[in-house]
Protein backbone atom coordinates (compact mmCIF):
# COMPACT_ATOMS: atom_id res chain seq x y z
CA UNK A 1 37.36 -10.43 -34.94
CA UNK A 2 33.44 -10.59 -34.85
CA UNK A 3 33.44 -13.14 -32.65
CA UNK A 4 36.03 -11.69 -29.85
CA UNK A 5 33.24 -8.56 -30.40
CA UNK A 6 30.68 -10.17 -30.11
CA UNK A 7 32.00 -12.43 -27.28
CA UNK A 8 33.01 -8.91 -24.92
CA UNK A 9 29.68 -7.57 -25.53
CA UNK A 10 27.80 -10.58 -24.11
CA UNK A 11 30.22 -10.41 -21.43
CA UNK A 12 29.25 -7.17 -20.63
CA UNK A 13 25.76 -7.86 -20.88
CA UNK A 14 25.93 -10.71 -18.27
CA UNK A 15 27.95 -8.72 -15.82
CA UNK A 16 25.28 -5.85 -16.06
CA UNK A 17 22.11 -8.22 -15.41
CA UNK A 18 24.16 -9.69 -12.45
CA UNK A 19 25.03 -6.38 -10.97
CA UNK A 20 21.16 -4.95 -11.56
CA UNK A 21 19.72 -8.23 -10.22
CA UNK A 22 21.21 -7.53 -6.48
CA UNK A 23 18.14 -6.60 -4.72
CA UNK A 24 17.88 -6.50 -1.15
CA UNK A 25 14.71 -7.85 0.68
CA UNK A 26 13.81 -6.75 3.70
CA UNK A 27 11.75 -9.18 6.40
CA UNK A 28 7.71 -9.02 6.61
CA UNK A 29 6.07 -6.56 8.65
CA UNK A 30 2.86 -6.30 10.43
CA UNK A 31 0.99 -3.07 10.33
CA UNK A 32 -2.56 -1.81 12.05
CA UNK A 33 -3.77 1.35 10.39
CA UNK A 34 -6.69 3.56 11.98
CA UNK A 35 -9.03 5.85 9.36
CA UNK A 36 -10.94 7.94 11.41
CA UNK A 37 -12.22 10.54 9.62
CA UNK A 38 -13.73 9.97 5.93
CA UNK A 39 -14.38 6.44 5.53
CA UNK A 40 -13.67 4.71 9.41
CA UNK A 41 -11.94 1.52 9.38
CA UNK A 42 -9.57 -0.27 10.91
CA UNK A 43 -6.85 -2.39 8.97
CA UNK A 44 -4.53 -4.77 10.13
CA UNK A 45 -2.31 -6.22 7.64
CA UNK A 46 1.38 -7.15 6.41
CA UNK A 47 3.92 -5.48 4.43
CA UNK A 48 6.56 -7.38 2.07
CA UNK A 49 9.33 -4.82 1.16
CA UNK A 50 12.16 -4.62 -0.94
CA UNK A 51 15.03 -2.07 -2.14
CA UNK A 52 15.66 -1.51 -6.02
CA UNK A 53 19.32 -0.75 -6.95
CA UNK A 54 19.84 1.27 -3.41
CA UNK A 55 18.24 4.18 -4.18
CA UNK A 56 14.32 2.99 -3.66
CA UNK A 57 12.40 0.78 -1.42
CA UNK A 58 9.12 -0.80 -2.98
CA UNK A 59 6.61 -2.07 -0.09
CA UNK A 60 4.00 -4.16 -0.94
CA UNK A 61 1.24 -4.41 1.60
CA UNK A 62 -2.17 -7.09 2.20
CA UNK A 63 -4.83 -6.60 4.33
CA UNK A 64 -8.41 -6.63 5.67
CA UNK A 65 -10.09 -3.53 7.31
CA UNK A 66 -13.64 -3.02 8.94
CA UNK A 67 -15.70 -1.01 10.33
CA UNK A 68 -19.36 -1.63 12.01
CA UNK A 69 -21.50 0.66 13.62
CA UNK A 70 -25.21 1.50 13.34
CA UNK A 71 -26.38 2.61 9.95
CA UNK A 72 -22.87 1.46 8.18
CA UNK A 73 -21.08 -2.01 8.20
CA UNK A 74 -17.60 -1.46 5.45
CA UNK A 75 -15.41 -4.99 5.44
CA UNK A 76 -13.18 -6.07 2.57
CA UNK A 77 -9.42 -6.99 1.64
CA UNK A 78 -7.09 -4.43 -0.06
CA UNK A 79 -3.23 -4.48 -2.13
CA UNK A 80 -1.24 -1.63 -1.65
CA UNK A 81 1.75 -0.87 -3.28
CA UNK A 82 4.25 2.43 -1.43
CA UNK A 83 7.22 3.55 -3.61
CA UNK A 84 9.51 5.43 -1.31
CA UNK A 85 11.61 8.52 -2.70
CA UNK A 86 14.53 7.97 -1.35
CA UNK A 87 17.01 5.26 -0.12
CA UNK A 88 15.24 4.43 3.24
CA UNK A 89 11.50 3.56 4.46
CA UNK A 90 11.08 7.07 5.56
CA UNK A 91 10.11 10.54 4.10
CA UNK A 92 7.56 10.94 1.12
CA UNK A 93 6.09 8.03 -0.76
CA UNK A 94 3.58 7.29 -3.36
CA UNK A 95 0.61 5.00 -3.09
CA UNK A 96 -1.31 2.53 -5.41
CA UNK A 97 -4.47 0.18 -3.81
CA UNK A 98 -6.81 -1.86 -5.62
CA UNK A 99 -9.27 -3.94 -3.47
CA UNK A 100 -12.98 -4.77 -3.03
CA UNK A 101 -15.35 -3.86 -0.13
CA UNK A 102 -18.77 -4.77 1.00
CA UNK A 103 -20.83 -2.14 2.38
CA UNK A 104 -24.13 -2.02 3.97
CA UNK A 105 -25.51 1.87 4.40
CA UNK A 106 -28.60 3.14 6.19
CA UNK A 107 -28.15 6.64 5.24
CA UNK A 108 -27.82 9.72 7.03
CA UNK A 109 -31.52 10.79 6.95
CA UNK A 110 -33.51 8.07 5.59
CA UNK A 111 -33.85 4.73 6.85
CA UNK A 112 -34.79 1.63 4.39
CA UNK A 113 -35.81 -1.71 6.34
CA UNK A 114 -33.21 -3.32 4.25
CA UNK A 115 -30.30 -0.85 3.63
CA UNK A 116 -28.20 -0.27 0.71
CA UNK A 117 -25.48 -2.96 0.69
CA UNK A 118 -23.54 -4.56 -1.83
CA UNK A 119 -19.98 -4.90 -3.43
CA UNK A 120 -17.60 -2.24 -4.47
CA UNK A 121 -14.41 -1.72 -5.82
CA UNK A 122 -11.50 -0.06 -4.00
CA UNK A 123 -9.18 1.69 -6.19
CA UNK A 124 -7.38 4.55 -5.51
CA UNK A 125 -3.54 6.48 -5.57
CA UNK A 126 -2.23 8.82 -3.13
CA UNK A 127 0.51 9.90 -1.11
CA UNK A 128 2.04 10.43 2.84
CA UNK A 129 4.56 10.32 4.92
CA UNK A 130 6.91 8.09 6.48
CA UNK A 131 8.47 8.60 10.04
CA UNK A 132 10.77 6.46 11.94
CA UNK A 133 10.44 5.89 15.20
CA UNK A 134 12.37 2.69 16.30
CA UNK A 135 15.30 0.49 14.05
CA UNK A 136 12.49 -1.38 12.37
CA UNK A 137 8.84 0.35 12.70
CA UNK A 138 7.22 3.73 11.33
CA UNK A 139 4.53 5.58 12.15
CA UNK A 140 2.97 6.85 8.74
CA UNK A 141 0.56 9.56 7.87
CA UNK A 142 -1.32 8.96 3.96
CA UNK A 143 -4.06 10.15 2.05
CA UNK A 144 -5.73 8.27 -0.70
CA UNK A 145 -8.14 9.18 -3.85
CA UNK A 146 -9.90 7.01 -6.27
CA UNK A 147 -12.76 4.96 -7.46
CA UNK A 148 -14.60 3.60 -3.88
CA UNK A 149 -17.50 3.88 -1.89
CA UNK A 150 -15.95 6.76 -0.48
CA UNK A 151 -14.03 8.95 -2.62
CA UNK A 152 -10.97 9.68 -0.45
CA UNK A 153 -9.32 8.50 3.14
CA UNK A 154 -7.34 9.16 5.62
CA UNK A 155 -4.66 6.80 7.38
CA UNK A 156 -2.76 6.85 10.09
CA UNK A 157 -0.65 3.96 10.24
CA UNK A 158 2.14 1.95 12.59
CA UNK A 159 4.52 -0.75 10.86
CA UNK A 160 6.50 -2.96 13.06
């Protein structure tokens, strides 16, 4: 009798991990994202996505973004992570990053021969907004605030 228990329960058990491990991947996309307000850069990058039990899509992103101009050079690499709300790749998500950045700064109204450069971290959270405009690309609005040379940004993004 314990054993025909025990038996049904691991049975059960099996058929739930099998049923929970269905996820559905989604093909790599290539995004180019534009800051140009707060903190200027340009990002080009990629985006691996995937949807959790049908109900959420997880998109994790890599890529580089620069900016050069005279008084401020900003280069580095950067990990994103979007959780989407709802069953599609469009409406509200959330936003992790965690990266590093090398800066070089003149200043606004001083000027040092050498400049203050160096190495920074990029972490920050945030949020935007996801729009669809073809079968397979979005144009995407997001905000971001954390621990960076710059406290907060502003994206505007295209996935394709």
């Amino acid at each position: 009798m314990l054993l025909m228990l025990f038996g049904n329960s691991l049975f059960a058990q099996t058929e739930t991990l099998v049923k929970n491990d269905s996820i559905k991947f989604k093909y790599n996309q290539t995004f180019l994202s534009i800051s140009p307000l707060l903190s200027p850069r340009v990002c080009v990058g990629i985006n691996f996505a995937k949807q959790n039990n049908e109900q959420h899509w997880i998109e994790s992103s890599y890529y580089i973004h620069g900016f050069y101009s005279v008084g401020l050079k900003n280069y580095g690499v950067t990990a994103t992570y979007n959780y989407f709300w709802g069953a599609t790749r469009k409406g509200y998500f959330t936003q992790l990053s965690a990266g590093i950045d090398y800066v070089e700064f003149d200043g606004f109204f001083y000027s040092t021969e050498s400049g203050d450069r160096g190495l920074t971290p990029n972490l920050s959270g945030g949020f935007g907004y996801s729009f669809q405009v073809g079968a397979n690309s979005y144009l995407r609005l997001s905000m971001d605030l954390g621990y960076k040379w710059l406290l907060s940004n502003i994206y505007v993004s295209y996935v394709w």
